[in-house]
N, C-alpha and C. Protein backbone atom coordinates (compact mmCIF):
# COMPACT_ATOMS: atom_id res chain seq x y z
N UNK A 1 53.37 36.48 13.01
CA UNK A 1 54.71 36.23 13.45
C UNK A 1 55.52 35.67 12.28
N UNK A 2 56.67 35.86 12.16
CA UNK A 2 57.16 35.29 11.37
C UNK A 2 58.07 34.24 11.73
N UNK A 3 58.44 33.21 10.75
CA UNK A 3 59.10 32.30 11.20
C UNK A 3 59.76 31.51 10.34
N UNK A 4 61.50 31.45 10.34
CA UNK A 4 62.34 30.60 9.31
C UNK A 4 62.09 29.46 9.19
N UNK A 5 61.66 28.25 7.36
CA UNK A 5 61.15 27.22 7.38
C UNK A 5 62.78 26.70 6.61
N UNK A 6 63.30 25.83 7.38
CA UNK A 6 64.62 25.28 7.13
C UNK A 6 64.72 23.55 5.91
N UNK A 7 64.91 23.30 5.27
CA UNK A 7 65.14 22.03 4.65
C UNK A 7 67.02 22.11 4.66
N UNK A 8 67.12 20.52 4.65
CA UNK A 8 68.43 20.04 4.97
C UNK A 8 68.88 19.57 3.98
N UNK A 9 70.20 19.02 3.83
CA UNK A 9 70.84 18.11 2.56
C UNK A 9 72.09 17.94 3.25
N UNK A 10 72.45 17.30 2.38
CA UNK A 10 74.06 17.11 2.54
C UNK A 10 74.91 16.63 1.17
N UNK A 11 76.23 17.36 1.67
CA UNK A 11 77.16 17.04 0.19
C UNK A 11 76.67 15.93 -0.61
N UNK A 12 76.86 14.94 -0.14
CA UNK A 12 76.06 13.78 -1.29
C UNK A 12 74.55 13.74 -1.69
N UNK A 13 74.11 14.41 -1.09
CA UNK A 13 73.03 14.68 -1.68
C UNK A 13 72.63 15.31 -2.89
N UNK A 14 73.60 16.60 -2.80
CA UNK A 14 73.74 17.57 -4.07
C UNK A 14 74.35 16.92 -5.17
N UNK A 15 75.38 15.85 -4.71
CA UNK A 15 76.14 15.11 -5.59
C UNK A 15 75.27 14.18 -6.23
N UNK A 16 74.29 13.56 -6.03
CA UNK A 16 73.17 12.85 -6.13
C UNK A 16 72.89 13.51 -7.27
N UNK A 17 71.80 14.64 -7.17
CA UNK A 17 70.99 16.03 -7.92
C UNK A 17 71.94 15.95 -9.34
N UNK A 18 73.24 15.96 -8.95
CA UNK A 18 74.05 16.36 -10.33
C UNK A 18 74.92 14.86 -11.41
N UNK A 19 73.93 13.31 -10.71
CA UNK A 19 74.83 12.32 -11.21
C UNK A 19 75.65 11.37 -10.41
N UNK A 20 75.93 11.47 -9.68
CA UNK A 20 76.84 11.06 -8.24
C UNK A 20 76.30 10.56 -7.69
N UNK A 21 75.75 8.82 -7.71
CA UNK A 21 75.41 8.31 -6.61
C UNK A 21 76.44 7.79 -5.42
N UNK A 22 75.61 7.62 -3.79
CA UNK A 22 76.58 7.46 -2.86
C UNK A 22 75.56 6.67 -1.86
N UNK A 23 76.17 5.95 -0.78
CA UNK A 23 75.63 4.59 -0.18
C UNK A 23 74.60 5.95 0.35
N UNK A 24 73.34 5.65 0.50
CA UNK A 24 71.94 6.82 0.95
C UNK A 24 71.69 7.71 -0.17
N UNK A 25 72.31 7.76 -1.23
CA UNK A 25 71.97 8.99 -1.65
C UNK A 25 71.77 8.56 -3.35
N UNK A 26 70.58 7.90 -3.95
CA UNK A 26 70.47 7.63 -5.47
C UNK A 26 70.62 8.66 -5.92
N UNK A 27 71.06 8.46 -7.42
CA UNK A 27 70.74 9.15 -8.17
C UNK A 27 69.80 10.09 -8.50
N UNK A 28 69.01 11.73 -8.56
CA UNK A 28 68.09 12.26 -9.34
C UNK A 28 67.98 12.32 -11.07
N UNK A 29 67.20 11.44 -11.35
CA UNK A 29 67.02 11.76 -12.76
C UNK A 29 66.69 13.33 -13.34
N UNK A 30 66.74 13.18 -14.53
CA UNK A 30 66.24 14.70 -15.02
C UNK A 30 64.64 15.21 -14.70
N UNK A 31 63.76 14.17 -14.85
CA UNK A 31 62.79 13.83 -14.42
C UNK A 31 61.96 13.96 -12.57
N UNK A 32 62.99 13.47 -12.11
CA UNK A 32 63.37 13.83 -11.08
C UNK A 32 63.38 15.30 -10.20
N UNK A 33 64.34 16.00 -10.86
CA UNK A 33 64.95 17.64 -10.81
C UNK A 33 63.67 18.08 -10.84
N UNK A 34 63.62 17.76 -12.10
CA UNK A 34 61.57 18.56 -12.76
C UNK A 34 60.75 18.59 -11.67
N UNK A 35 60.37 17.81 -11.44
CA UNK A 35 59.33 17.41 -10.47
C UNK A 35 59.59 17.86 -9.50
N UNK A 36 60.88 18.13 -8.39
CA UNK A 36 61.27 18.86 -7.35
C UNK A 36 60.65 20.29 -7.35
N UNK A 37 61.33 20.67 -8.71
CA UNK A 37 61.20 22.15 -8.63
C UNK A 37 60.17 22.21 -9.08
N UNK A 38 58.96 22.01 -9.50
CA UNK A 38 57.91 22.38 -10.15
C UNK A 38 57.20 21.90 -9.04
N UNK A 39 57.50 21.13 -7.78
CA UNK A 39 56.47 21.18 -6.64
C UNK A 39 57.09 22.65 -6.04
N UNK A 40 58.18 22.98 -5.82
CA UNK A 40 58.60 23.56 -4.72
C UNK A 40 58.54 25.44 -5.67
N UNK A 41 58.38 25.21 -6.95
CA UNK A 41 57.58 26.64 -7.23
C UNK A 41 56.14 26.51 -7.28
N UNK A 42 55.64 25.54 -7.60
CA UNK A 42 54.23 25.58 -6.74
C UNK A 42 53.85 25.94 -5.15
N UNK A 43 54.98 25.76 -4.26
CA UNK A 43 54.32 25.69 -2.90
C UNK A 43 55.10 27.31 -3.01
N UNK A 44 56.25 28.01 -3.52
CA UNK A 44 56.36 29.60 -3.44
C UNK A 44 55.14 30.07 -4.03
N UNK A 45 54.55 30.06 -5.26
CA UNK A 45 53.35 30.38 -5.93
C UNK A 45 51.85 30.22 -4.68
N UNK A 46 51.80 29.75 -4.10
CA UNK A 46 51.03 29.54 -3.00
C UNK A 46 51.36 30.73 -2.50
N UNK A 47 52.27 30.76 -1.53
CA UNK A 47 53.17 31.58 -0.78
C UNK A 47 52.84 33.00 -1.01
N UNK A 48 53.24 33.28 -1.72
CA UNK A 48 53.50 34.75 -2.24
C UNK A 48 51.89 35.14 -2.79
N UNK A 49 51.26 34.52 -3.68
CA UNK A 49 49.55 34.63 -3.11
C UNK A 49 49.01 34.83 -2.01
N UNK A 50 49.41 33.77 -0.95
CA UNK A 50 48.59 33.92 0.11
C UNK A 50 49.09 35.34 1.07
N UNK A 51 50.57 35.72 0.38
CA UNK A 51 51.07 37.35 1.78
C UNK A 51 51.97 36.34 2.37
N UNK A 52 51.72 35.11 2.52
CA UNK A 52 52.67 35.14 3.68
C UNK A 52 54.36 34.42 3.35
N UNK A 53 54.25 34.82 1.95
CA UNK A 53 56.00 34.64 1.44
C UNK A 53 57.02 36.06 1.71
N UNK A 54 57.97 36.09 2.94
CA UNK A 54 58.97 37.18 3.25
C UNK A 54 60.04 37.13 2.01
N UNK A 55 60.88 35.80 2.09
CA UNK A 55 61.56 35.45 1.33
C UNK A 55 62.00 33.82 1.32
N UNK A 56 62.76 33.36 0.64
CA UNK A 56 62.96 31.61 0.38
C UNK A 56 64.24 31.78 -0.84
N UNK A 57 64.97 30.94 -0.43
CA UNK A 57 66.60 30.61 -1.43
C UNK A 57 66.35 29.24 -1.34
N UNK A 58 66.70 28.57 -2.21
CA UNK A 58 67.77 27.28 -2.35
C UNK A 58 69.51 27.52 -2.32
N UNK A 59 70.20 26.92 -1.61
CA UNK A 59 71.52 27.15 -1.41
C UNK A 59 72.13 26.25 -1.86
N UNK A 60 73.19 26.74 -2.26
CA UNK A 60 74.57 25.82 -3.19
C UNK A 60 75.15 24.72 -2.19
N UNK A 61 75.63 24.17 -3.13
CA UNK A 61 76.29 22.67 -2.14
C UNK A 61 77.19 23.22 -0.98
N UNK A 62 77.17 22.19 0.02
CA UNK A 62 77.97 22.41 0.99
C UNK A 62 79.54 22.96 0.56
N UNK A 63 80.22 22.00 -0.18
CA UNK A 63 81.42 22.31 -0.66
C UNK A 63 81.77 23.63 -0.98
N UNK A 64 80.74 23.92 -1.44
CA UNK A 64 81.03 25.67 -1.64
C UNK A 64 81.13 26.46 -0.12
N UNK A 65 80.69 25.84 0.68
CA UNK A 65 80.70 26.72 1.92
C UNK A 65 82.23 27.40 2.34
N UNK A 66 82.19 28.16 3.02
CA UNK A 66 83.74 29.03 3.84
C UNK A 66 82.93 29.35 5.17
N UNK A 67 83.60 28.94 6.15
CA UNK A 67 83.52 29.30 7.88
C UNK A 67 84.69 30.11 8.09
N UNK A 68 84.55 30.95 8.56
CA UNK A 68 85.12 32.33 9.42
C UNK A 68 85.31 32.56 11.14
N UNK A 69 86.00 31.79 11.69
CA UNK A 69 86.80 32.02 13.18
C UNK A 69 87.79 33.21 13.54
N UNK A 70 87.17 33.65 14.66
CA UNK A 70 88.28 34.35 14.93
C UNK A 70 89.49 33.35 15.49
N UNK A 71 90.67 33.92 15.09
CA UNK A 71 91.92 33.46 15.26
C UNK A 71 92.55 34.10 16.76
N UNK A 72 93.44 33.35 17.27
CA UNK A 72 93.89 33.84 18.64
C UNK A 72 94.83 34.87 18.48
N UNK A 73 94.92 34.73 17.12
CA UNK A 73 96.17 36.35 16.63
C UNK A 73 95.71 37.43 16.88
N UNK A 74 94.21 37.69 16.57
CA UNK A 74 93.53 38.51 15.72
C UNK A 74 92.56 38.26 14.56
N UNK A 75 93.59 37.65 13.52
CA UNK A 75 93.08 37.45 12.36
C UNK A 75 91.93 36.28 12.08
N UNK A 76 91.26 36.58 11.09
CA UNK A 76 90.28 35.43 11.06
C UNK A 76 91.08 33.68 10.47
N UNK A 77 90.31 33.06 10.97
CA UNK A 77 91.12 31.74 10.76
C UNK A 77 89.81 31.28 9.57
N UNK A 78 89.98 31.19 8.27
CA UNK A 78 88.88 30.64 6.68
C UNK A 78 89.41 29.20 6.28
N UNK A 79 88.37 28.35 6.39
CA UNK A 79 87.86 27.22 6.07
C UNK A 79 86.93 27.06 4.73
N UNK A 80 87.64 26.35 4.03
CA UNK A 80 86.26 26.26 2.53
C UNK A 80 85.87 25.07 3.21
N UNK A 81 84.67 24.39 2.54
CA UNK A 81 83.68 22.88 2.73
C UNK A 81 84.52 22.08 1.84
N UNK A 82 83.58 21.00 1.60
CA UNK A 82 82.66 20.91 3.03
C UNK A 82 83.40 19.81 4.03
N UNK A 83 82.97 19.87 5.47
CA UNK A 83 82.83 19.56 6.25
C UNK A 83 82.27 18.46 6.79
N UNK A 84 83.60 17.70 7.02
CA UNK A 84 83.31 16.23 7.26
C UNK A 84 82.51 15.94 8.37
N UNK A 85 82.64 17.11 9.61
CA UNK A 85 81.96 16.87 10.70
C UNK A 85 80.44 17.38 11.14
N UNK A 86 79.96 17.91 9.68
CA UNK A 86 78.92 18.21 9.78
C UNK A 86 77.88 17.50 8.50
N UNK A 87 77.22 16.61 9.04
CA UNK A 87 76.81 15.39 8.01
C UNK A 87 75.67 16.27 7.10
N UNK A 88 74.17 16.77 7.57
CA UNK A 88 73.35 17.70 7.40
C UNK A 88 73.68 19.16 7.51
N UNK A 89 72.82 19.49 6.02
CA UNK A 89 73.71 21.30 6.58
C UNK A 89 72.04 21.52 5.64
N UNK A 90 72.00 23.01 5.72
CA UNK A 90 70.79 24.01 5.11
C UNK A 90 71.12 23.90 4.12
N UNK A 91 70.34 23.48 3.21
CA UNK A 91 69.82 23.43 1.71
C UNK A 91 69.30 24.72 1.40
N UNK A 92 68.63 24.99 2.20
CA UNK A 92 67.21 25.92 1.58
C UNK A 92 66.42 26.67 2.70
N UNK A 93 65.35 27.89 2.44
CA UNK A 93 64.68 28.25 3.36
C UNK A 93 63.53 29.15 3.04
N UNK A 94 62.68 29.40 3.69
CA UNK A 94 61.58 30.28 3.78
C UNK A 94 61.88 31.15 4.75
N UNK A 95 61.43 32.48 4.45
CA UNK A 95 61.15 33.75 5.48
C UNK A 95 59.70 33.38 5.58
N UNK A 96 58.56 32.53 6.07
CA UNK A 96 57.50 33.22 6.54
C UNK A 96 56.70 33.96 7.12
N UNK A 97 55.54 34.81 7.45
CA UNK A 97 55.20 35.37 7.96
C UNK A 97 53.66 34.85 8.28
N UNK A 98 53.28 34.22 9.14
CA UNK A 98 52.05 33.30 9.27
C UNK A 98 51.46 34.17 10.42
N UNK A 99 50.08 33.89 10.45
CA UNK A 99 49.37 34.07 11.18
C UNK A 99 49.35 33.11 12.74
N UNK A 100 50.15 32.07 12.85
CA UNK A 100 50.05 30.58 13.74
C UNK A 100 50.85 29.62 13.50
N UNK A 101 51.72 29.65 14.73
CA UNK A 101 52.55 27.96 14.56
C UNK A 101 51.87 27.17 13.88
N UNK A 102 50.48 27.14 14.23
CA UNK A 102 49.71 25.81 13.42
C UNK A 102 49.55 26.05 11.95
N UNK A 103 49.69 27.20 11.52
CA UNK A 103 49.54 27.38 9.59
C UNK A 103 51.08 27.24 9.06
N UNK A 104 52.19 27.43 10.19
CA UNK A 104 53.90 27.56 9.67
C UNK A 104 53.61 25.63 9.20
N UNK A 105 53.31 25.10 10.39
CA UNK A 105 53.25 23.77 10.33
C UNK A 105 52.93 22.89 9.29
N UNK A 106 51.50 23.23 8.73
CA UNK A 106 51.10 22.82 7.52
C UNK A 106 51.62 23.30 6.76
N UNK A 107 52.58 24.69 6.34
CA UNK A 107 53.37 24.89 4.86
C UNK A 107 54.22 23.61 5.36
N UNK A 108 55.00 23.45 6.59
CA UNK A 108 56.13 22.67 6.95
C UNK A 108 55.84 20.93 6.08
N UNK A 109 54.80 21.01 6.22
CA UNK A 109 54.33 19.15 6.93
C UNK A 109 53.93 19.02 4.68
N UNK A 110 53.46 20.34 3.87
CA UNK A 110 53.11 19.78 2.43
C UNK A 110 54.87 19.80 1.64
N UNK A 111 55.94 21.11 2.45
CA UNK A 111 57.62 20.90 2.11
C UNK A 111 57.90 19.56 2.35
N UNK A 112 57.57 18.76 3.33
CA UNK A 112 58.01 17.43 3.91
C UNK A 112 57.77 16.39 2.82
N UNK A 113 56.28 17.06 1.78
CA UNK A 113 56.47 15.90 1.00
C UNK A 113 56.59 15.96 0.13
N UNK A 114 57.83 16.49 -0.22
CA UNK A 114 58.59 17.04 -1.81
C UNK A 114 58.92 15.67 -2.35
N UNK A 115 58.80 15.44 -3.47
CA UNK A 115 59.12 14.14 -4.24
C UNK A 115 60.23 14.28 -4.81
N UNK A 116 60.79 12.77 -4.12
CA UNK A 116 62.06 12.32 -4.40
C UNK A 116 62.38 10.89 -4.90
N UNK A 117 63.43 10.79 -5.59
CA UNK A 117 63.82 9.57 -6.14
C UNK A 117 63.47 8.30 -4.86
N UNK A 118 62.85 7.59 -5.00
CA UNK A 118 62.62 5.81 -3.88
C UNK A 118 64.22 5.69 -3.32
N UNK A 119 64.26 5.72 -1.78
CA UNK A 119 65.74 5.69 -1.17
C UNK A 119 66.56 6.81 -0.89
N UNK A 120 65.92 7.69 -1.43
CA UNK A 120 67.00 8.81 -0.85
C UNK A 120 66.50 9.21 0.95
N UNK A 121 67.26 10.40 1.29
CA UNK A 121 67.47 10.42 2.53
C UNK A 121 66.37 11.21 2.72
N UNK A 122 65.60 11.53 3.98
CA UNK A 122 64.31 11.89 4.21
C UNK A 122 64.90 13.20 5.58
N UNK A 123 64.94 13.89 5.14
CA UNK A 123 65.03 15.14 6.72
C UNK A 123 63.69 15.94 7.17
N UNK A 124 64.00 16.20 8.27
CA UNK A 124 62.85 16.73 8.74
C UNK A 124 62.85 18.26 8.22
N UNK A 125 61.80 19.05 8.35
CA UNK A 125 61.56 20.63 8.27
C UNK A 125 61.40 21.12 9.35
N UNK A 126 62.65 22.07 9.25
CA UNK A 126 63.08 22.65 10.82
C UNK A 126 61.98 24.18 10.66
N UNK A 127 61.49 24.53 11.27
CA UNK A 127 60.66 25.63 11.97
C UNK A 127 61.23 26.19 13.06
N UNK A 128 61.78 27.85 12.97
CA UNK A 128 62.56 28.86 13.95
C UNK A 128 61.61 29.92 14.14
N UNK A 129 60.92 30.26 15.34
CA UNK A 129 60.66 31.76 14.74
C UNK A 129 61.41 32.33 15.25
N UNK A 130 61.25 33.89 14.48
CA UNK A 130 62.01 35.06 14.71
C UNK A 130 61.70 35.83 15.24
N UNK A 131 62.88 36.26 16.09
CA UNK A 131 62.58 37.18 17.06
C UNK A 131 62.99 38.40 16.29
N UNK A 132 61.66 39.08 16.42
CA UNK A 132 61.43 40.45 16.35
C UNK A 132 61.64 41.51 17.13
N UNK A 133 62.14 40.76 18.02
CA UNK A 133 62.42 42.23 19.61
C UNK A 133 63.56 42.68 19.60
N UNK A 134 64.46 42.34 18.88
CA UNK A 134 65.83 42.75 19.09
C UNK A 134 67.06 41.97 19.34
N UNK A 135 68.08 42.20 19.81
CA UNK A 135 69.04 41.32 19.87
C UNK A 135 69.30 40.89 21.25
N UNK A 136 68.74 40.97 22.09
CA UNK A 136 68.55 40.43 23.43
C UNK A 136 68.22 39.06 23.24
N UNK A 137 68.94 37.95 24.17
CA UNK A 137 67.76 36.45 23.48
C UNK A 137 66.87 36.37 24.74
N UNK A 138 66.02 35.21 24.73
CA UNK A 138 64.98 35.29 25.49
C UNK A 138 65.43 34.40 26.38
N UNK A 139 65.45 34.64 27.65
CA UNK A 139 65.93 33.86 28.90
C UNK A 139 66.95 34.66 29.31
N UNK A 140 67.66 35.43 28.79
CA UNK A 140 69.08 36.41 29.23
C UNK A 140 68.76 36.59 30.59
N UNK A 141 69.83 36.43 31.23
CA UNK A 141 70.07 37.47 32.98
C UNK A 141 70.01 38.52 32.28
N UNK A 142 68.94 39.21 33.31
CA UNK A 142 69.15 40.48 33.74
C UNK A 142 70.04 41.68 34.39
């Protein structure tokens, strides 16, 4: 089955990563950075060995984001970030393809303990699977 492995952040967080400390969010040293990414291409290097890497991004800061509404005109109503009312947003993700909730879990639970600067903010690893059946959701009236 396969199943989306989600990590979180938020604007100050990224702001953090690049120098910018903020009340929750220290500083990352250079040292720091290193060590992130050299766990988190270790756990793709796993991944993609073991078959069960689909795909995985890291995503740009919130601020960069644009939301797209439809408008009551017609037209779409565009928003750039970031977004004051949304504190946590997607950082990052995995396409997996696992054999068992219980193996998504353990990639989930060794992502959980990515090393970070003492004090920064701690989010959980969100786990979705995907539905493969189509675009029907599950519970729909019939």
């Amino acid at each position: 089955m396969k199943y989306l492995v989600m990590v979180q952040g938020s604007q100050a967080d990224y702001a953090a990563m690049s120098g910018e400390p903020s009340d929750g969010s220290p500083v990352w040293s250079k040292e720091d950075m290193q060590e992130m990414f050299a766990f988190m291409e270790s756990i793709n290097n796993d991944l993609a060995e073991s078959g069960e890497m689909v795909d995985a991004n890291g995503l740009v800061e919130p601020a960069r984001t644009r939301a797209v509404l439809p408008g009551t005109d017609g037209r779409p109503v565009i928003t750039d970030g970031p977004y004051g009312e949304t504190k946590e947003q997607l950082a990052g993700y995995w396409v997996l393809d696992c054999e068992s909730l219980e193996r998504v879990t353990e990639i989930a639970a060794r992502v959980a303990r990515c090393p970070q600067p003492e004090g920064a903010p701690v989010y959980p690893v969100l786990i979705r699977p995907i539905d493969d059946g189509g675009c029907e959701p599950t519970g729909a009236p019939e």
